[in-house]
PDB file of N, CA and C in Angstrom:
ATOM      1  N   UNK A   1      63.688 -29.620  48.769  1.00  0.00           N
ATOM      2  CA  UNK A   1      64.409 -28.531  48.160  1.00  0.00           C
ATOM      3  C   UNK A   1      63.837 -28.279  46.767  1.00  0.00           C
ATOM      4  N   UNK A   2      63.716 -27.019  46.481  1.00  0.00           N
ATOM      5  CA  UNK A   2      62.955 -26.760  45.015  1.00  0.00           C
ATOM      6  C   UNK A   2      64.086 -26.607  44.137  1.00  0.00           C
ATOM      7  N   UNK A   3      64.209 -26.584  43.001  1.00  0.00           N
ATOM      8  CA  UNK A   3      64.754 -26.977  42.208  1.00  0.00           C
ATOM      9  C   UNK A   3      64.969 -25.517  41.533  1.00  0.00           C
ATOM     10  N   UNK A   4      66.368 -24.905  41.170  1.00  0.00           N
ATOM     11  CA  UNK A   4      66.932 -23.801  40.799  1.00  0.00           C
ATOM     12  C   UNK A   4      65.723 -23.303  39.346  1.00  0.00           C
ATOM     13  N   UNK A   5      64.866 -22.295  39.785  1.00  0.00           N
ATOM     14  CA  UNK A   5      64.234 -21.956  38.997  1.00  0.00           C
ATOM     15  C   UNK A   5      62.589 -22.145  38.714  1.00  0.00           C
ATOM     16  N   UNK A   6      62.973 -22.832  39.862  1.00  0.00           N
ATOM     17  CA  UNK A   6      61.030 -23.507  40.142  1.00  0.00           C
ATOM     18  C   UNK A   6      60.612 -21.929  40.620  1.00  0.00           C
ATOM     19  N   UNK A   7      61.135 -21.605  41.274  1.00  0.00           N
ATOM     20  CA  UNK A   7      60.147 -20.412  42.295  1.00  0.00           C
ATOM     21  C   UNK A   7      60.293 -19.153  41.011  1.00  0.00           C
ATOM     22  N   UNK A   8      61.161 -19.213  40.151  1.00  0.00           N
ATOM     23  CA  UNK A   8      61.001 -17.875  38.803  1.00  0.00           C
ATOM     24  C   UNK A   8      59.754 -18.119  38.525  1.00  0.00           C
ATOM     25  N   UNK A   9      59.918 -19.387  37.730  1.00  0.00           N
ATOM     26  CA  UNK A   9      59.095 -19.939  37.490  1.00  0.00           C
ATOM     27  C   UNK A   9      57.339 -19.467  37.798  1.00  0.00           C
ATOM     28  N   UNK A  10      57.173 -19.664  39.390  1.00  0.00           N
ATOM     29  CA  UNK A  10      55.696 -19.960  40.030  1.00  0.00           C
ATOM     30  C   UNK A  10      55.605 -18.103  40.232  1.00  0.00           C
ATOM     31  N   UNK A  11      56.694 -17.573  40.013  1.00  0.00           N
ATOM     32  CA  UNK A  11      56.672 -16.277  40.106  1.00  0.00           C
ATOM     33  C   UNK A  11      56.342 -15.578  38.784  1.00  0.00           C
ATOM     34  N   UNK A  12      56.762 -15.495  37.571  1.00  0.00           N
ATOM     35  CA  UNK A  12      56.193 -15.053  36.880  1.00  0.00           C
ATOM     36  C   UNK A  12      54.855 -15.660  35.649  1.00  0.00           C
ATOM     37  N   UNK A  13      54.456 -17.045  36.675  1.00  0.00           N
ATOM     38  CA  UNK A  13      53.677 -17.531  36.428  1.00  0.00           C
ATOM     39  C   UNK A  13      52.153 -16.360  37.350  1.00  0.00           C
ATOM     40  N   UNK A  14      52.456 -16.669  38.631  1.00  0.00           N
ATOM     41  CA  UNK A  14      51.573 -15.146  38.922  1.00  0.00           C
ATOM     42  C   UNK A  14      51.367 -14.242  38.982  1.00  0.00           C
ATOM     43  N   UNK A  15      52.603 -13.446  38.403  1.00  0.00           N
ATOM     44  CA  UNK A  15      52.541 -11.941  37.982  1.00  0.00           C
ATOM     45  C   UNK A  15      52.116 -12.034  36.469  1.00  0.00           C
ATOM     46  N   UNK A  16      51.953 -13.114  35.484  1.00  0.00           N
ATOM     47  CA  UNK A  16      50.879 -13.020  34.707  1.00  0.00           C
ATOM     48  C   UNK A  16      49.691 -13.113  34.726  1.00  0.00           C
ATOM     49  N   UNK A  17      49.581 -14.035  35.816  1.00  0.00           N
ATOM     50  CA  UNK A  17      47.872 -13.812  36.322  1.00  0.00           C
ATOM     51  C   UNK A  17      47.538 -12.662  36.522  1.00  0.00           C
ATOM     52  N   UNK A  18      48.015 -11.805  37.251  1.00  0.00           N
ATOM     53  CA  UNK A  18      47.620 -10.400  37.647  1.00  0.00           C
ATOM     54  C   UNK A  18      47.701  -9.357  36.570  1.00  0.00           C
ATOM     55  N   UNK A  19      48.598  -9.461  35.794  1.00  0.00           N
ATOM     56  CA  UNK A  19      48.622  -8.318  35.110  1.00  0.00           C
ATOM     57  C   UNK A  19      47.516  -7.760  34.741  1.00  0.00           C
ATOM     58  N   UNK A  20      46.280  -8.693  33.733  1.00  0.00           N
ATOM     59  CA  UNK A  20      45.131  -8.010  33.665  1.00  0.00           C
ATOM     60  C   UNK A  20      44.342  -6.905  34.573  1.00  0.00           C
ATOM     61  N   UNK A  21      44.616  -7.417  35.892  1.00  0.00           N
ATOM     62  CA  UNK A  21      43.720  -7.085  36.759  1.00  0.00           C
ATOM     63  C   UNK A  21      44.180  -5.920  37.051  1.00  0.00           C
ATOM     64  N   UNK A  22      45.742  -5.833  37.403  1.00  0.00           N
ATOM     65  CA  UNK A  22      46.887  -4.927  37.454  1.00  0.00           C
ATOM     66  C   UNK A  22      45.895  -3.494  36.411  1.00  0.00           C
ATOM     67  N   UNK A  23      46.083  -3.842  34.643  1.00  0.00           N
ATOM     68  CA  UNK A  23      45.884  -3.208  33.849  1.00  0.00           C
ATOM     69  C   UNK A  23      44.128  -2.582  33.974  1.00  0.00           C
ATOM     70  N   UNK A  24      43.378  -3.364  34.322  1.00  0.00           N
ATOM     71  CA  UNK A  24      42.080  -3.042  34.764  1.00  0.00           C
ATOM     72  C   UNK A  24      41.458  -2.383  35.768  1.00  0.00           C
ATOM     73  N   UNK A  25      42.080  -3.193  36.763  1.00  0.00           N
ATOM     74  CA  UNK A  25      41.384  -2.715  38.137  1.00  0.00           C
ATOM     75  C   UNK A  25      42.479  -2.593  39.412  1.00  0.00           C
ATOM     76  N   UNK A  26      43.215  -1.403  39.201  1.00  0.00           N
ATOM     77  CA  UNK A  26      44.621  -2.018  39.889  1.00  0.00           C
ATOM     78  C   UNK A  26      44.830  -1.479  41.464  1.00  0.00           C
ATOM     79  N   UNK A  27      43.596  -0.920  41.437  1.00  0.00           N
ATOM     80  CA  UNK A  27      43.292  -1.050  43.248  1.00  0.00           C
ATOM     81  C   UNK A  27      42.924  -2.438  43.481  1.00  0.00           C
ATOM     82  N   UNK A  28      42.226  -2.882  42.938  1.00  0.00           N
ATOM     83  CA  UNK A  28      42.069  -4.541  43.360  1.00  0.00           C
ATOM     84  C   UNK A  28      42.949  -5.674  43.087  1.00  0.00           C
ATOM     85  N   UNK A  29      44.108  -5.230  42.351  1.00  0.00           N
ATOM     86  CA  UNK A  29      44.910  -5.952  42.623  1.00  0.00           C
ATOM     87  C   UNK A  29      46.039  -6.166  43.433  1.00  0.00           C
ATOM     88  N   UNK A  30      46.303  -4.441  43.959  1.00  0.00           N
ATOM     89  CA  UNK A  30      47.498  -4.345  44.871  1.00  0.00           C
ATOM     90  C   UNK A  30      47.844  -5.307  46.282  1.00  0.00           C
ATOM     91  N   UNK A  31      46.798  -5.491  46.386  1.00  0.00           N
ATOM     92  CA  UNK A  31      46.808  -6.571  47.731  1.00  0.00           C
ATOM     93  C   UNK A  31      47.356  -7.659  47.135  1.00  0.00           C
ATOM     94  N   UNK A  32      47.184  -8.035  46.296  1.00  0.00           N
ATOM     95  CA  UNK A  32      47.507  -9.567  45.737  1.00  0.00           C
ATOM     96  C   UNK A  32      49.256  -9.394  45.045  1.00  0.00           C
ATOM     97  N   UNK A  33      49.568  -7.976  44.544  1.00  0.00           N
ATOM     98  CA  UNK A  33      50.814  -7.935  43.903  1.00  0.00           C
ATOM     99  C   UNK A  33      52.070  -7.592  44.965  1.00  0.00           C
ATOM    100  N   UNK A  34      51.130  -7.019  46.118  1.00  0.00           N
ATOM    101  CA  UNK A  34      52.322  -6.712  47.542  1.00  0.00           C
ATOM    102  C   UNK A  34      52.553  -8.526  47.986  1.00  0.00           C
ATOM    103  N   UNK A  35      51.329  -9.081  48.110  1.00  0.00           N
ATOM    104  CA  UNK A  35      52.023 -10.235  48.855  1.00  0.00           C
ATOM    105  C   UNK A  35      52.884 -10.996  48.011  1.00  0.00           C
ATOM    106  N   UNK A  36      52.664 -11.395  46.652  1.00  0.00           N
ATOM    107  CA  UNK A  36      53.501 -11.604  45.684  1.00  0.00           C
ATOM    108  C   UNK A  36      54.789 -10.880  45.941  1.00  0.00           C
ATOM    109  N   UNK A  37      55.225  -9.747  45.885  1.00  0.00           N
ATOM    110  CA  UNK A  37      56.421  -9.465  45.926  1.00  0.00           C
ATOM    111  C   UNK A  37      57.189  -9.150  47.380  1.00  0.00           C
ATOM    112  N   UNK A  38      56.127  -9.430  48.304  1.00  0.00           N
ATOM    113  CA  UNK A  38      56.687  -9.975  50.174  1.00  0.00           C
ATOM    114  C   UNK A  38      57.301 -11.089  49.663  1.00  0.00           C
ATOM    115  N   UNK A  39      56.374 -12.034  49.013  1.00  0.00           N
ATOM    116  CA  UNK A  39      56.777 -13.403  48.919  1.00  0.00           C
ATOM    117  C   UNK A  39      58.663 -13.611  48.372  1.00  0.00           C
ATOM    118  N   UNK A  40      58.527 -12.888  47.375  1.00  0.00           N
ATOM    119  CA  UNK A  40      59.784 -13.036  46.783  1.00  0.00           C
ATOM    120  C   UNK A  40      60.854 -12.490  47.468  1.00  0.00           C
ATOM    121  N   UNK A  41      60.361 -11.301  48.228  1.00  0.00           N
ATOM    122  CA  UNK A  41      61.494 -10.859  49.138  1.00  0.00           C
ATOM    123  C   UNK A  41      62.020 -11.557  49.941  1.00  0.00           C
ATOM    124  N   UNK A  42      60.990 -12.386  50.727  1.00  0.00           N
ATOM    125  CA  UNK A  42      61.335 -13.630  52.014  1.00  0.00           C
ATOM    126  C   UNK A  42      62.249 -14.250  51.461  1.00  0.00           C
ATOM    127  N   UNK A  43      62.058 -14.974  50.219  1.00  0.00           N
ATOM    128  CA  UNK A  43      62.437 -15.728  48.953  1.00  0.00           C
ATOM    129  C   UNK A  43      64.095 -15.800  48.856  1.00  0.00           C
ATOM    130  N   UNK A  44      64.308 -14.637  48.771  1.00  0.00           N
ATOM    131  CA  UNK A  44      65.656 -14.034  48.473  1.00  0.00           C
ATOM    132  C   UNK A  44      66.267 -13.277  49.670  1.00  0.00           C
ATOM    133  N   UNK A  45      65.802 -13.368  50.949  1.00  0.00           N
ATOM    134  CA  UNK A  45      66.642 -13.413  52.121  1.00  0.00           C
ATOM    135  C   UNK A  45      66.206 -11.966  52.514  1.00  0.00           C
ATOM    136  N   UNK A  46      65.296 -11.249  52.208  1.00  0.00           N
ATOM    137  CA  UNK A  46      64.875  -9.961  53.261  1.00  0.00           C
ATOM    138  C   UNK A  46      64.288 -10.343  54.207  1.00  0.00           C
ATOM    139  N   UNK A  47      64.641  -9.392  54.848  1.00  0.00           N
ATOM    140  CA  UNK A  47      63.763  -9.269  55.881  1.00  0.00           C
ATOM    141  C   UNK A  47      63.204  -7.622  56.429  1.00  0.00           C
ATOM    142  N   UNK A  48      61.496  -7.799  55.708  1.00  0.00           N
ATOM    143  CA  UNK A  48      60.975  -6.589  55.750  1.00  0.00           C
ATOM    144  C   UNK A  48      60.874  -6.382  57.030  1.00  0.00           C
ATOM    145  N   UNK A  49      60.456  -6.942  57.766  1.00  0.00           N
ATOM    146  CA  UNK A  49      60.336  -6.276  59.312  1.00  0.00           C
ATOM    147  C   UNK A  49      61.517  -6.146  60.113  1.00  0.00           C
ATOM    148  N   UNK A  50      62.611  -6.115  59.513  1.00  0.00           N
ATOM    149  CA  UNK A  50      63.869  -5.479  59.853  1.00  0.00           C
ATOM    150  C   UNK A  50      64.098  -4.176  60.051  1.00  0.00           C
ATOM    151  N   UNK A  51      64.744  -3.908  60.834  1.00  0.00           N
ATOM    152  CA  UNK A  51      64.736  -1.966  60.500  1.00  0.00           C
ATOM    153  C   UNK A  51      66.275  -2.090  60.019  1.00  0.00           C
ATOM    154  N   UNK A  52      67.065  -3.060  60.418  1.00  0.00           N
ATOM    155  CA  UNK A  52      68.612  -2.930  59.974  1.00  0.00           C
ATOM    156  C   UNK A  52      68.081  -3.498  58.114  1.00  0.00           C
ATOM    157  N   UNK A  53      67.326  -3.982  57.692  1.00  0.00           N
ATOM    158  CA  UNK A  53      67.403  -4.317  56.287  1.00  0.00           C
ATOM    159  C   UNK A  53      67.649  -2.665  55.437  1.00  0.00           C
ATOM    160  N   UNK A  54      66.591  -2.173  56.425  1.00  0.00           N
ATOM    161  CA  UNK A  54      66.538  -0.866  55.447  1.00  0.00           C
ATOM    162  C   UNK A  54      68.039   0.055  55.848  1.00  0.00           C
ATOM    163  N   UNK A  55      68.695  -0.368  56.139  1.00  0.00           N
ATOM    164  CA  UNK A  55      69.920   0.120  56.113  1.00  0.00           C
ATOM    165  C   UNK A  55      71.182  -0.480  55.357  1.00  0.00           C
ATOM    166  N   UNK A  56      70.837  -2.075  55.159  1.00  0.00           N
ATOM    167  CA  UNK A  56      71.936  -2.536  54.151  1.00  0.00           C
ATOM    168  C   UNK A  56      72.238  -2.228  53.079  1.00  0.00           C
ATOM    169  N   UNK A  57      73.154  -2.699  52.155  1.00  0.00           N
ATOM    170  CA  UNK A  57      73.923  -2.354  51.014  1.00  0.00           C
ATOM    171  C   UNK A  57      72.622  -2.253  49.860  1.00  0.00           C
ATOM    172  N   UNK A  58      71.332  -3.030  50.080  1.00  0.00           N
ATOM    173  CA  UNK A  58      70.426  -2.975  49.257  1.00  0.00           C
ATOM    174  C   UNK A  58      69.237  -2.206  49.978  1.00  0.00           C
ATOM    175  N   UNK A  59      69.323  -1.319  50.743  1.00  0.00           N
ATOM    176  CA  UNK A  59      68.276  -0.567  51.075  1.00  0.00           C
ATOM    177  C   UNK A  59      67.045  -0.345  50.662  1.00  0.00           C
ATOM    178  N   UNK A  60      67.304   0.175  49.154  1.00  0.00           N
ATOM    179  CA  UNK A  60      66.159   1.147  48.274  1.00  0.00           C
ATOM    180  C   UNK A  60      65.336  -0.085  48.128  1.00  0.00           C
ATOM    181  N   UNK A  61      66.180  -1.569  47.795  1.00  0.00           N
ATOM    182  CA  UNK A  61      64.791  -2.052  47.489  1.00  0.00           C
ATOM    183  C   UNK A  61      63.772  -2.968  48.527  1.00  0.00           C
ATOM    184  N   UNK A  62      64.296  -2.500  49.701  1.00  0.00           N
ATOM    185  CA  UNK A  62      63.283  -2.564  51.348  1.00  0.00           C
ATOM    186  C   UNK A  62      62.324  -1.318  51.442  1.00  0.00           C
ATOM    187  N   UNK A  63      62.878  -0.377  50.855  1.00  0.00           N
ATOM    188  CA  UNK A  63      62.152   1.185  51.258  1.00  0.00           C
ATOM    189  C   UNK A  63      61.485   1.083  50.314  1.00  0.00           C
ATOM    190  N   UNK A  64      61.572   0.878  48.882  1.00  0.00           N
ATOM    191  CA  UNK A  64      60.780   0.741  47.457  1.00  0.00           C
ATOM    192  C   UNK A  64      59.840  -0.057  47.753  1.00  0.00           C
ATOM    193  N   UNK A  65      59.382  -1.315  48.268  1.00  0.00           N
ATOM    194  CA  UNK A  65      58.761  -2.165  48.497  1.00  0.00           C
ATOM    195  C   UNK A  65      57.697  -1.953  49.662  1.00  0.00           C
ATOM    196  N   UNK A  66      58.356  -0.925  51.123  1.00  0.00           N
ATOM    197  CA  UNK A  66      57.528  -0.622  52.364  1.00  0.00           C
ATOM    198  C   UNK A  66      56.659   0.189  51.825  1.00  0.00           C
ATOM    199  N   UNK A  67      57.111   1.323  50.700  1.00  0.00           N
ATOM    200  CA  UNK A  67      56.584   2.399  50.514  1.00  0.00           C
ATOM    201  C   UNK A  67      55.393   2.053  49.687  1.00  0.00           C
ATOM    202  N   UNK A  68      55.332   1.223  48.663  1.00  0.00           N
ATOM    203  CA  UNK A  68      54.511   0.541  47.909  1.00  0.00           C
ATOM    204  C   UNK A  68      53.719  -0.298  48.692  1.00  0.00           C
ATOM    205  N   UNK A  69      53.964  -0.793  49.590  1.00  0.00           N
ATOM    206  CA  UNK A  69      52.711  -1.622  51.192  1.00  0.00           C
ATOM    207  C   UNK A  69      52.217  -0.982  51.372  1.00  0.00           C
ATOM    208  N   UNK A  70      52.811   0.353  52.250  1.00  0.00           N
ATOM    209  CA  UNK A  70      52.007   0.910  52.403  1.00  0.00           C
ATOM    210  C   UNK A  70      50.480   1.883  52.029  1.00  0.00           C
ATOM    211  N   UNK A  71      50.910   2.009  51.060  1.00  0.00           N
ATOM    212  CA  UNK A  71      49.665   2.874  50.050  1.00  0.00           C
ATOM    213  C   UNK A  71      49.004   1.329  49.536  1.00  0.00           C
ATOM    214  N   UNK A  72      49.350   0.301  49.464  1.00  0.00           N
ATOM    215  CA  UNK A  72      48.537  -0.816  49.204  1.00  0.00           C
ATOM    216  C   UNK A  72      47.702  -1.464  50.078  1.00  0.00           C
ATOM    217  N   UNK A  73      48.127  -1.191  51.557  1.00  0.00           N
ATOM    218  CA  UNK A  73      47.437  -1.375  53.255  1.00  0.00           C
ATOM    219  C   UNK A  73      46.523  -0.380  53.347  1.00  0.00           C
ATOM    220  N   UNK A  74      46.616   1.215  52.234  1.00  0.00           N
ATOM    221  CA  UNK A  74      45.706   2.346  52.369  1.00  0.00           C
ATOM    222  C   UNK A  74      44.060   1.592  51.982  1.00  0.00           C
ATOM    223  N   UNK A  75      44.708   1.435  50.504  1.00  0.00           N
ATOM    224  CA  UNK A  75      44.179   0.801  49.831  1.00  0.00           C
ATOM    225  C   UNK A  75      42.835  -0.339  50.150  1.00  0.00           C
ATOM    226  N   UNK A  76      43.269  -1.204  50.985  1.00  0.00           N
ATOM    227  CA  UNK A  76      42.805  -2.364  51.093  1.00  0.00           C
ATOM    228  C   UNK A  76      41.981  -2.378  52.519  1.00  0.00           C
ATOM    229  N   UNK A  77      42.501  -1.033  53.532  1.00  0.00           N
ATOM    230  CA  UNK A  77      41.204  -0.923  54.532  1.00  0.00           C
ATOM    231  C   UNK A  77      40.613   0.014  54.299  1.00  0.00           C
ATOM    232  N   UNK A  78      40.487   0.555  52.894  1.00  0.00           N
ATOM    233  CA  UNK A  78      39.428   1.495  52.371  1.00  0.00           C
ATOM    234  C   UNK A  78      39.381   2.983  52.942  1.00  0.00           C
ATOM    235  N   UNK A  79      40.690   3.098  52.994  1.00  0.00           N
ATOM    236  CA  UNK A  79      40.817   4.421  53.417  1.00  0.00           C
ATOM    237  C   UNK A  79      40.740   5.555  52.226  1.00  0.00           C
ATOM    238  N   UNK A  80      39.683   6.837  52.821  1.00  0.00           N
ATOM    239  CA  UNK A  80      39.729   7.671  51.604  1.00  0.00           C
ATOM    240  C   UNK A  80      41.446   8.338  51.463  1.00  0.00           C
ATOM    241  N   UNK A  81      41.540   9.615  50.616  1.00  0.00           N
ATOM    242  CA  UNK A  81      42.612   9.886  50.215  1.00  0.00           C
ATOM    243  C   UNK A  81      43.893   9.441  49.251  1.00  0.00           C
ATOM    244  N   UNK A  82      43.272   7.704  49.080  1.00  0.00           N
ATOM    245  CA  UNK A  82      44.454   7.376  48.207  1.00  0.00           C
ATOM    246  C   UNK A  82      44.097   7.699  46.935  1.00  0.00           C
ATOM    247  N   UNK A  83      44.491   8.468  46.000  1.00  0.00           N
ATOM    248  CA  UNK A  83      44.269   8.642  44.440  1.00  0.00           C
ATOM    249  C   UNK A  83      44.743   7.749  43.169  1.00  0.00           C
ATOM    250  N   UNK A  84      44.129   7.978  41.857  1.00  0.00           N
ATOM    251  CA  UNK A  84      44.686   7.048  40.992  1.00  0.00           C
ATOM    252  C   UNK A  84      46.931   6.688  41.096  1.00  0.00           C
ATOM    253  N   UNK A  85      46.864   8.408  41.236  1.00  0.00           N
ATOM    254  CA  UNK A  85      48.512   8.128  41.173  1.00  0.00           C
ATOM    255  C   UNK A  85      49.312   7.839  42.019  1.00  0.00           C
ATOM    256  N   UNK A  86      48.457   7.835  43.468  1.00  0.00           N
ATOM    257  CA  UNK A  86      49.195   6.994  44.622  1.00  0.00           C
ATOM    258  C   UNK A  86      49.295   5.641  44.422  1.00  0.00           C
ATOM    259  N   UNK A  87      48.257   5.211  43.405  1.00  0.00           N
ATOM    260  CA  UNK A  87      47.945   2.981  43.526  1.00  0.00           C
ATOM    261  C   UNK A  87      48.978   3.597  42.053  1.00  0.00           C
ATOM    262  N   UNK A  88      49.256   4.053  41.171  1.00  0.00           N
ATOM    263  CA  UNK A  88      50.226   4.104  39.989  1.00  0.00           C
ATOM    264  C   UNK A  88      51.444   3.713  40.764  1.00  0.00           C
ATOM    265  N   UNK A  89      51.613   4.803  41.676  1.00  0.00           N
ATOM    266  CA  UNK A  89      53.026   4.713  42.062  1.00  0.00           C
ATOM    267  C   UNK A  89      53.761   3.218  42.722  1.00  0.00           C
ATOM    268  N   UNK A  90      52.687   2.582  43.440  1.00  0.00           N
ATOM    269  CA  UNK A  90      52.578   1.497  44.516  1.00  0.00           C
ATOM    270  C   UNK A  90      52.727   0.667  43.219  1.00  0.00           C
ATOM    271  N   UNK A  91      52.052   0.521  42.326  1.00  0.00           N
ATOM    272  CA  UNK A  91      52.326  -0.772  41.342  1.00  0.00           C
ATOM    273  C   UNK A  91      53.360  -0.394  41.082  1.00  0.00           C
ATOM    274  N   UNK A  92      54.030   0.400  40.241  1.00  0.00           N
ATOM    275  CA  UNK A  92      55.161   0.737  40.058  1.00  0.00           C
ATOM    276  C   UNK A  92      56.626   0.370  40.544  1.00  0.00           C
ATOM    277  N   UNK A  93      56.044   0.911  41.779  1.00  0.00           N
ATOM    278  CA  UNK A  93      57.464   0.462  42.854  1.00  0.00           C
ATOM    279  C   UNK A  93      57.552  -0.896  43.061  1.00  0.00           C
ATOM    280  N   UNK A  94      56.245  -1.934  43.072  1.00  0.00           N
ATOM    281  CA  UNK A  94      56.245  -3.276  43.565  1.00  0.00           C
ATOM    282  C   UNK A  94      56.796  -3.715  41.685  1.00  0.00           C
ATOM    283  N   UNK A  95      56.227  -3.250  40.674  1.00  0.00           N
ATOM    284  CA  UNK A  95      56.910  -3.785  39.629  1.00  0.00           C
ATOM    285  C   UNK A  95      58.570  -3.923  39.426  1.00  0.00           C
ATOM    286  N   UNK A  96      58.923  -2.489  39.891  1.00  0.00           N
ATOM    287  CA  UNK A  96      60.262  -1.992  39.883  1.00  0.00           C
ATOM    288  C   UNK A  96      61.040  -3.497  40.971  1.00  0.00           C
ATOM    289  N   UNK A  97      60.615  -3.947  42.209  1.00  0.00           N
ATOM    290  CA  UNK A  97      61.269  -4.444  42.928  1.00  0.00           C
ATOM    291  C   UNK A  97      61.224  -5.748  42.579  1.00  0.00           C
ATOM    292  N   UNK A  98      59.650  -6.214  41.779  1.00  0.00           N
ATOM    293  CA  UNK A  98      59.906  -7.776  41.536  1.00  0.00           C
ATOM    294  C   UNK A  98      60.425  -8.010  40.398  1.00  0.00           C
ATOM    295  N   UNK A  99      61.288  -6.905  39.373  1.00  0.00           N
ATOM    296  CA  UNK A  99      62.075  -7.102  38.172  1.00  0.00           C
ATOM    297  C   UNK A  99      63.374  -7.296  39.002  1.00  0.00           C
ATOM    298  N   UNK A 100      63.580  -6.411  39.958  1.00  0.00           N
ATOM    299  CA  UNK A 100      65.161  -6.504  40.544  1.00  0.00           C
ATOM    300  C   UNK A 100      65.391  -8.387  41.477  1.00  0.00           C
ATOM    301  N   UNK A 101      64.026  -8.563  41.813  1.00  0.00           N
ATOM    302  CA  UNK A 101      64.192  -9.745  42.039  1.00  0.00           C
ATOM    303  C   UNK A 101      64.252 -10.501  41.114  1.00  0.00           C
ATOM    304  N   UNK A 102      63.477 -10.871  40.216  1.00  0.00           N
ATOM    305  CA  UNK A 102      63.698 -11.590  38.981  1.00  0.00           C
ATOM    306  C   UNK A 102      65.037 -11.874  38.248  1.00  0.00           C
ATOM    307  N   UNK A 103      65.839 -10.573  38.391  1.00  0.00           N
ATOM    308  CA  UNK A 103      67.182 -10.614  37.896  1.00  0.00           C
ATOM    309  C   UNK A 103      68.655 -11.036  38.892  1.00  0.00           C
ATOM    310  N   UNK A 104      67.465 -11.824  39.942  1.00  0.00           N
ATOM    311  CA  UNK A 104      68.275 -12.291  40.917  1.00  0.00           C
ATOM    312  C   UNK A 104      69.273 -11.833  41.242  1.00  0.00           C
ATOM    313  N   UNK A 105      69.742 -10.658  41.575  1.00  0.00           N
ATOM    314  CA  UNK A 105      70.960 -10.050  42.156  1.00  0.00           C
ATOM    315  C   UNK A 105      71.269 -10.234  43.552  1.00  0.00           C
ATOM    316  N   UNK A 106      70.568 -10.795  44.161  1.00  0.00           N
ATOM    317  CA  UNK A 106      70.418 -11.597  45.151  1.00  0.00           C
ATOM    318  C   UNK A 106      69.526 -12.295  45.611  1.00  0.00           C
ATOM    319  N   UNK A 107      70.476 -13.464  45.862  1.00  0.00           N
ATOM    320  CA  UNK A 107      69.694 -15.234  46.888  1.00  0.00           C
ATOM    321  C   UNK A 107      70.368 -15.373  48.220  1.00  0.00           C
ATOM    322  N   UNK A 108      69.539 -16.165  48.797  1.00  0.00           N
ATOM    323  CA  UNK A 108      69.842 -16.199  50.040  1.00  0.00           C
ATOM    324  C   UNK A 108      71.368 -17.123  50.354  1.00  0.00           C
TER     325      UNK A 108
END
């Protein structure tokens, strides 16, 4: 059993790793900041491959998170069409969801 605060912890221990890369090169980092914030979702009791998740009392932040995969899955099999402000938006939304996790409003 990990210990109340270990996983904040290992969590915003690697969303400082990334940030640079985030701030630099942030098509190359989206792959690395979606699984990071899958991770935390599992973490805290989602379940993305749910279709009933995206209907619970916390919806937006299943749909905030798919929607941000997805343009990060664009991303990462090199599909043309994605633009600077589609990977803006995708960090964005994955930032937006791993603050709402961070502020733990829900554990499993």
């Amino acid at each position: 059993m990990l210990e109340p605060g270990l996983d904040r912890h290992e969590w915003e221990s690697e969303m400082q790793a990334l940030e640079p890369q985030i701030e630099d090169a942030p098509s190359e980092a989206l792959s690395e900041l979606a699984d990071l914030v899958e991770r935390m979702l599992t973490e805290r009791g989602y379940d993305v491959s749910d279709p009933v998740a995206r209907q619970g009392d916390e919806r937006e932040v299943v749909v905030e998170y798919l929607a941000a995969r997805e343009i990060s899955d664009l991303v990462e099999s090199g599909r043309e069409g994605v633009g600077p402000g589609d990977v803006a938006s995708a960090v964005n939304g994955f930032r937006a969801v791993y603050d709402f996790l961070l502020a733990g409003r829900r554990s499993p």
